[in-house]
Protein backbone atom coordinates (compact mmCIF):
# COMPACT_ATOMS: atom_id res chain seq x y z
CA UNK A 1 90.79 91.01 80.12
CA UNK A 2 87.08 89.71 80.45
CA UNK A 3 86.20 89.51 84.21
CA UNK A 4 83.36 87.89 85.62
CA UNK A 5 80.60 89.23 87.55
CA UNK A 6 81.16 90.32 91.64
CA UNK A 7 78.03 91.92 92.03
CA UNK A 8 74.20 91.49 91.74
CA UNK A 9 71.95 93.62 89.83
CA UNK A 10 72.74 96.33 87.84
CA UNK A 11 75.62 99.05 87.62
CA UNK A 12 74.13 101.78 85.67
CA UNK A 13 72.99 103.97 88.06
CA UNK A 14 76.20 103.69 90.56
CA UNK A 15 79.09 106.03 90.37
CA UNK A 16 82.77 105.57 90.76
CA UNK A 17 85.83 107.16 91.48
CA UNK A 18 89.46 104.98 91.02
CA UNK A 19 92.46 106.86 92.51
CA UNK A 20 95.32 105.91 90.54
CA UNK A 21 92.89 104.47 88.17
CA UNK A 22 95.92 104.70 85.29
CA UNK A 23 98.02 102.54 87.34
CA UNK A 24 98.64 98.93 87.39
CA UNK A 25 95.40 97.60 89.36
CA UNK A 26 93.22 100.51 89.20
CA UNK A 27 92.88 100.50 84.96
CA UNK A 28 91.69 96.98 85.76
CA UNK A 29 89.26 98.23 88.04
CA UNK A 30 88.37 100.37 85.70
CA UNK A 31 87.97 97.97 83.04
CA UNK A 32 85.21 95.68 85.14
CA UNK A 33 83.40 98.95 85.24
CA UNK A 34 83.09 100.06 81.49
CA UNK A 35 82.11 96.13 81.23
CA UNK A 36 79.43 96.19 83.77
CA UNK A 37 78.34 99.78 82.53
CA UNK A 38 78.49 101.75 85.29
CA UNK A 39 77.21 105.44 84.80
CA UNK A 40 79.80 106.84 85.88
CA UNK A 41 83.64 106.57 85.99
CA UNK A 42 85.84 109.25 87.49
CA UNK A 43 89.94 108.53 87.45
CA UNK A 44 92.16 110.35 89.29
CA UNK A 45 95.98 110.01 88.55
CA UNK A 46 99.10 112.48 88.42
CA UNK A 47 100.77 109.78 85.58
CA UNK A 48 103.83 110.07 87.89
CA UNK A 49 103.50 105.92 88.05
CA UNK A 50 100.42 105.08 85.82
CA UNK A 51 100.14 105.94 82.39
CA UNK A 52 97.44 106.53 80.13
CA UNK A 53 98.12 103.66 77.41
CA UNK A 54 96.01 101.82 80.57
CA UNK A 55 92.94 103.36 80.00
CA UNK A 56 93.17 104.76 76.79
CA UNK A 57 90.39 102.69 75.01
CA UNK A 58 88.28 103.47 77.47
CA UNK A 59 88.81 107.70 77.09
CA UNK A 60 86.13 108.48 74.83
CA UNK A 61 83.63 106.33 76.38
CA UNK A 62 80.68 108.83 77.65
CA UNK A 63 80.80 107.21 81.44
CA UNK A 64 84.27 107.59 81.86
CA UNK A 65 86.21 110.78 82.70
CA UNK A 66 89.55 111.36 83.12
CA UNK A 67 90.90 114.22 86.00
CA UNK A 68 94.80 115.03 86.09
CA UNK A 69 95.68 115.24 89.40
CA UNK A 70 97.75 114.74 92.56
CA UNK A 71 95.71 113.35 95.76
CA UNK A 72 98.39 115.79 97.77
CA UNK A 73 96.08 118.47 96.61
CA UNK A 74 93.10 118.34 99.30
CA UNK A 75 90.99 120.71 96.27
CA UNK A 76 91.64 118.19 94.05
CA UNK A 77 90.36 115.42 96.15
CA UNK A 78 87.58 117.47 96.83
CA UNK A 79 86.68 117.57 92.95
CA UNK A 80 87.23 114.55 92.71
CA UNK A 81 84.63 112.72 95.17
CA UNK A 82 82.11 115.37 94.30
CA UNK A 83 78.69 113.68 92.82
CA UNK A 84 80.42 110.12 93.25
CA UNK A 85 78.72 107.10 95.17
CA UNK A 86 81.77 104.98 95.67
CA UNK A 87 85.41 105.51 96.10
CA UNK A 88 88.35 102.55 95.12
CA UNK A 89 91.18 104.45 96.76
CA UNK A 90 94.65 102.43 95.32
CA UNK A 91 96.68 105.95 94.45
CA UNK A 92 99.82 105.42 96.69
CA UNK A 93 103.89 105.50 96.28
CA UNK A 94 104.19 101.78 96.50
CA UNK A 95 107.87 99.65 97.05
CA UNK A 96 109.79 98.87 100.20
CA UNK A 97 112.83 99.87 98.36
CA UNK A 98 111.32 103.44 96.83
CA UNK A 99 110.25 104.25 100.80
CA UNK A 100 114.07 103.45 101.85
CA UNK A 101 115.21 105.76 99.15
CA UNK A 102 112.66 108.60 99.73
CA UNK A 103 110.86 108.14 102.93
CA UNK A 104 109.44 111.90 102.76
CA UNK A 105 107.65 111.67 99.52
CA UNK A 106 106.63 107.80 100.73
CA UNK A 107 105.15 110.01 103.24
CA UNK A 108 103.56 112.41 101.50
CA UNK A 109 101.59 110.75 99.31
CA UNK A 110 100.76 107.56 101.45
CA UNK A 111 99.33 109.36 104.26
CA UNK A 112 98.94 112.48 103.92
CA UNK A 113 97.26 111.97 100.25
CA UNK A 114 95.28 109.04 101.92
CA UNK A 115 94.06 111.79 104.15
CA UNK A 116 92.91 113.87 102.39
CA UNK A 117 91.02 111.84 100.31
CA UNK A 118 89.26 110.17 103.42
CA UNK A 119 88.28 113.75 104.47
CA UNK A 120 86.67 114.26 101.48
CA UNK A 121 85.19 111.48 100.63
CA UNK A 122 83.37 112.04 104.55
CA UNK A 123 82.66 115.42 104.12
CA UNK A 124 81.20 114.52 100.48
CA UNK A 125 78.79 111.56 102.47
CA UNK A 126 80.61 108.81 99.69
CA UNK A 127 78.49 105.74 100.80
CA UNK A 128 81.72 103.21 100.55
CA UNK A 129 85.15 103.92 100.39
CA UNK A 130 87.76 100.76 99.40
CA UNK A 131 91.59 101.49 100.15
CA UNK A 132 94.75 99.49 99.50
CA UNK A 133 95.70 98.52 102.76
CA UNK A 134 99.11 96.30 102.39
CA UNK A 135 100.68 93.16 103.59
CA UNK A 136 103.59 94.85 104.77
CA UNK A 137 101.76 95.99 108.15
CA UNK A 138 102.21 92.42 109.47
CA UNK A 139 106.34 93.49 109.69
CA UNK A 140 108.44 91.59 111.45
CA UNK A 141 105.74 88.75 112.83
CA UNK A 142 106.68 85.44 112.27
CA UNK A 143 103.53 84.11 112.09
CA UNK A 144 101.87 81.94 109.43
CA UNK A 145 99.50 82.72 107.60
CA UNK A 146 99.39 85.96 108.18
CA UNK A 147 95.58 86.74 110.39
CA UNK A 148 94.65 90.32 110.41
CA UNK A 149 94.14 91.17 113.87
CA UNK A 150 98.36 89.70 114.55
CA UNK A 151 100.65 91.97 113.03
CA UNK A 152 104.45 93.10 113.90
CA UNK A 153 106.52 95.82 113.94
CA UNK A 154 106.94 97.41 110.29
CA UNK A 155 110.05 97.10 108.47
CA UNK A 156 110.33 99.88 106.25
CA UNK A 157 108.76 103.24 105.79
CA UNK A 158 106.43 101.86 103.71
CA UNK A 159 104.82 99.40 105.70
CA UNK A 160 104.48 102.22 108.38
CA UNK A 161 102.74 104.43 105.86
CA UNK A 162 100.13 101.83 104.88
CA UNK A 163 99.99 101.26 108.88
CA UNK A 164 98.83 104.91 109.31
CA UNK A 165 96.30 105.00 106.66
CA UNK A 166 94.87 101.59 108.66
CA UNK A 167 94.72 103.81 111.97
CA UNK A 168 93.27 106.66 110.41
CA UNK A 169 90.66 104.38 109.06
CA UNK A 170 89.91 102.97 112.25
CA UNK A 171 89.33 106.80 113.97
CA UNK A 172 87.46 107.43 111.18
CA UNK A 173 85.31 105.08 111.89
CA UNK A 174 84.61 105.27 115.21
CA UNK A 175 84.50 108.99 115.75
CA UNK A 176 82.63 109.86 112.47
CA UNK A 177 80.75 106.61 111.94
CA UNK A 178 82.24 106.56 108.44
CA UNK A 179 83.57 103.15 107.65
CA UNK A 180 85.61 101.91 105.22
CA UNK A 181 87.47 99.38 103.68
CA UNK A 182 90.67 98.43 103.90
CA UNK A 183 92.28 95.28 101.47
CA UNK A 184 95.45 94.16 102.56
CA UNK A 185 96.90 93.31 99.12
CA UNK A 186 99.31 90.00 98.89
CA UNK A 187 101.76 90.79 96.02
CA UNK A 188 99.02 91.64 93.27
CA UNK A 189 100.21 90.70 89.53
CA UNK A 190 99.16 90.82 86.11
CA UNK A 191 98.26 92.48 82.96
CA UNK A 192 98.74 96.41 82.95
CA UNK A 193 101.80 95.78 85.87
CA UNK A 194 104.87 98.26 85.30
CA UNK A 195 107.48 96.36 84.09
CA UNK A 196 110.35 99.69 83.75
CA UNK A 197 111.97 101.36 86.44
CA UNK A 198 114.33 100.80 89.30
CA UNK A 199 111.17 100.29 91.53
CA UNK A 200 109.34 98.05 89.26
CA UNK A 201 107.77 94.61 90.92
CA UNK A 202 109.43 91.13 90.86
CA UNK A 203 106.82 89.35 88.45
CA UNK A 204 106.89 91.76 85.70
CA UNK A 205 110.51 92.50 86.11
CA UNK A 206 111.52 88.48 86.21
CA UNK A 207 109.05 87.97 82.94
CA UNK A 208 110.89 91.32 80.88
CA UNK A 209 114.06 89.66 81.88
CA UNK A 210 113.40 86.05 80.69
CA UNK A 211 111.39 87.03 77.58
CA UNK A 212 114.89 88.67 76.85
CA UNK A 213 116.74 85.44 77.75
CA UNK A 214 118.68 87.02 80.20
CA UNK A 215 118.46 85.79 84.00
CA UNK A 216 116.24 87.28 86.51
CA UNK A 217 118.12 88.25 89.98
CA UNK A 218 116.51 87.09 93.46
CA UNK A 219 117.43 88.93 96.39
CA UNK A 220 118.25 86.21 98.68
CA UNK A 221 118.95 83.28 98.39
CA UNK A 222 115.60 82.61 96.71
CA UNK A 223 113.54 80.21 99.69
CA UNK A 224 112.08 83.37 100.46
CA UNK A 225 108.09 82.96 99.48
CA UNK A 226 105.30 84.92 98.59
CA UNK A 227 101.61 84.73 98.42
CA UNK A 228 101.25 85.77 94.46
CA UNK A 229 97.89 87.04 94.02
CA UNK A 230 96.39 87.51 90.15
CA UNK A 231 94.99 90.50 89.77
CA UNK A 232 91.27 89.58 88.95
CA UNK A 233 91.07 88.34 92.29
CA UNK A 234 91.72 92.10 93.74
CA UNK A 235 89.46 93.50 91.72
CA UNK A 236 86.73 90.59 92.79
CA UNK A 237 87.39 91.55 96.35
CA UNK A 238 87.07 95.88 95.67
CA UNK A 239 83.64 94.97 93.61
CA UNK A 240 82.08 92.64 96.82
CA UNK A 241 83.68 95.37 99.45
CA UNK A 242 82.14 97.42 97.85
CA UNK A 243 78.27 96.14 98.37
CA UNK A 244 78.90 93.94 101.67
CA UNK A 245 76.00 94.55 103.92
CA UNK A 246 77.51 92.92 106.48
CA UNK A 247 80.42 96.28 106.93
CA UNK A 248 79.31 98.48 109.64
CA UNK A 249 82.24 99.66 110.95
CA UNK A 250 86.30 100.23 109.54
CA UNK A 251 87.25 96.70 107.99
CA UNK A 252 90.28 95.03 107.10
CA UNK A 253 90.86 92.27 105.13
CA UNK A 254 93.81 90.38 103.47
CA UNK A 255 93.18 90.07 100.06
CA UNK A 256 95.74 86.97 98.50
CA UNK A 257 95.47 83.72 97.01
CA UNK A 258 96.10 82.15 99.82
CA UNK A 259 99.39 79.65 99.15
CA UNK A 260 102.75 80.31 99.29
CA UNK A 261 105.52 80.44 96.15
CA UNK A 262 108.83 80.80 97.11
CA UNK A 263 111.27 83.01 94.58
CA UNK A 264 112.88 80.59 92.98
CA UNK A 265 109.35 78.13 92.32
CA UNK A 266 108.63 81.59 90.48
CA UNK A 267 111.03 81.33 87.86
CA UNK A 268 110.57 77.46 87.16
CA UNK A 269 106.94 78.46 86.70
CA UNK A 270 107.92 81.32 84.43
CA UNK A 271 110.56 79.22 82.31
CA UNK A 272 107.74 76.15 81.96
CA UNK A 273 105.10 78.95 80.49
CA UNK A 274 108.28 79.98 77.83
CA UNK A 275 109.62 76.48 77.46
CA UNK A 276 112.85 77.64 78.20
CA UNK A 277 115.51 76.63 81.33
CA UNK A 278 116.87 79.87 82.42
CA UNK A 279 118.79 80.02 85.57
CA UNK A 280 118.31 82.76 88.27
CA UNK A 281 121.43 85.00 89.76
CA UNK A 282 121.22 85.78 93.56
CA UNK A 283 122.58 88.84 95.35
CA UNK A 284 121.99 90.19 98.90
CA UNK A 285 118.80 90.77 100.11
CA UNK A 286 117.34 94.41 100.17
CA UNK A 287 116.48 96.46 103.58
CA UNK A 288 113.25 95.97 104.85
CA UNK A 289 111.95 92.75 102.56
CA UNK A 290 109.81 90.51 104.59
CA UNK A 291 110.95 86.96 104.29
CA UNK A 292 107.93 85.82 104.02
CA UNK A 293 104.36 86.27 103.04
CA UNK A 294 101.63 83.50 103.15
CA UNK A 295 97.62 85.04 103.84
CA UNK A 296 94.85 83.81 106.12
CA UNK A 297 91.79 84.85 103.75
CA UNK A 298 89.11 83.33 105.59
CA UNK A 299 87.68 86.39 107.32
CA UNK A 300 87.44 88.02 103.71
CA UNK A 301 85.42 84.66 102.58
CA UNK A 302 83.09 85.47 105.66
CA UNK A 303 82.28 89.50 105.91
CA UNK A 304 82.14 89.84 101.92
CA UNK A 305 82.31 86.64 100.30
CA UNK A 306 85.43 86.69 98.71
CA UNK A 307 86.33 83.46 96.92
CA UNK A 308 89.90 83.56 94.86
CA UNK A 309 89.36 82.00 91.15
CA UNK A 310 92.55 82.06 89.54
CA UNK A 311 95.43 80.35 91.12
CA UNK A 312 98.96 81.19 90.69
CA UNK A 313 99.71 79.12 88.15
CA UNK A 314 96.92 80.24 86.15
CA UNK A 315 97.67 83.89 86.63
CA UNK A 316 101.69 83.19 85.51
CA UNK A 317 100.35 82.14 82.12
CA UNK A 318 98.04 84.96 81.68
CA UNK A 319 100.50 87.05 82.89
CA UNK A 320 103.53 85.58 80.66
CA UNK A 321 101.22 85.40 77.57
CA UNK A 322 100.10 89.22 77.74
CA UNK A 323 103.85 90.43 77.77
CA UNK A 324 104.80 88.12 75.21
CA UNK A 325 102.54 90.26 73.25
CA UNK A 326 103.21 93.88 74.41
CA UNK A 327 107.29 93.39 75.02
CA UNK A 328 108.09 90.98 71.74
């Protein structure tokens, strides 16, 4: 995918580390940065979610190196950050229903990996470090659109993971003056996005099905709405936190498009990319889904000039046209 510029000047004499940069929206990340030639670009990954087919073009490039590893391992972390400018933190053990299932490992990696990586990225003196914060802090608040500074009580174990790595942020912040980052991501899709596994997310998982002619299943009854966000438009808002003056002290921001698609809208936009008419099925809806999801992204536009480019529409065709070519 060609991405356009989010920074001024010049890349090649910045270096990067992605966690989980073999995963769905960190090999994008790490695409913009073998296109803007950064000098260097570290990945760290265990593969236990992202896979190397991701990055694998970009292997053998001389700026790019590749580190096997789990961010449960403080060492590794440690390795990892060493002679490194910038950190794009988006490892994590991501779905509602995976923390229901498996709360400890949720755990595990969510905050204590996030941990440890914050550690060392302090102790190393990284001069920015950009985490995937979540929408699922705001919980059970019924307010809309969603404002960063008015959130609920979380619904799953998930949401109270991403929660912790927030708070730990914040401390970090103002006890260590080391401030970061943190993007709460609005249901982020696009090419690269898993589309096997019991966990996998509702866009790629609604696409497979359809490309396959067979119906896609909403839990609900299908009114329930999201605020789809294409996947260029994360990696904008990572590139800009990453070189906002304007941070000096623990940030949040919700990263989204900003509208709001309900389940159902989804499909009809999916069956009018593949000029087909196929009907959803509906079955109960899962333990600890947020009804829904609609982001405030004003105070992103403000601290570092975050502007969304492609809509949701635009983003289902790019989206539908890329696994037309991988799945078919």
């Amino acid at each position: 995918m060609k991405f356009n510029t989010y920074h001024a000047g010049s890349l090649s004499d910045k270096k990067f580390l992605i966690t989980g940069g073999a995963g769905f929206i960190g090999s994008n990340l790490v695409e913009y940065l073998v296109q803007h030639q950064a000098l260097k670009i570290r990945i760290l990954d265990n593969l236990s979610l992202g896979s190397k087919d991701n990055i694998r073009e970009f292997l053998s490039l001389p700026n790019v190196e590749f580190i096997e590893g789990d961010i449960r391992d403080f060492e590794i972390c440690k390795t990892a950050v060493n002679d490194i400018d910038f950190v794009l933190h988006q490892a994590a053990l991501g779905s509602v229903p995976r923390s229901v299932d498996d709360p400890l490992t949720t755990n595990e990696v969510n905050v204590n990996g996030f941990l440890n990586m914050l550690e060392a990225s302090r102790l190393t003196g990284i001069k920015r470090f950009v985490y995937a914060a979540s929408s699922s802090t705001y919980g059970d608040s019924p307010i809309l659109p969603k404002q960063e500074d008015l959130i609920g009580k979380p619904l799953s174990p998930y949401a109270v993971t991403k929660y912790v790595n927030e708070l730990y942020a914040q401390v970090y912040s103002s006890i260590y003056g080391f401030h970061s980052v943190g993007l709460r991501y609005f249901n982020v899709f696009g090419p690269k996005q898993n589309v096997n596994g019991a966990y996998a997310a509702v866009i790629p998982l609604f696409v497979a099905a359809m490309l396959k002619g067979e119906h896609p299943v909403i839990n609900g009854n299908g009114i329930n709405s999201r605020d789809f966000t294409f996947v260029s438009n994360v990696v904008q808002a990572n590139i800009k936190s990453v070189f906002a003056d304007t941070i000096k002290q623990h940030t949040v921001l919700n990263i989204a498009f900003g509208g709001q698609t309900s389940l159902t809208s989804l499909v009809d936009a999916i069956n009018k990319r593949l000029n087909t008419e196929i009907n959803p099925t509906f079955r109960d809806p899962r333990k600890g889904d947020v009804q829904h999801s609609f982001a405030d992204v004003s105070r992103a536009s403000e601290v570092i000039g975050y502007q969304p480019e492609v809509s949701f529409e635009e983003g289902i065709a790019k989206t539908v046209d890329f696994f037309q070519q991988k799945i078919q």
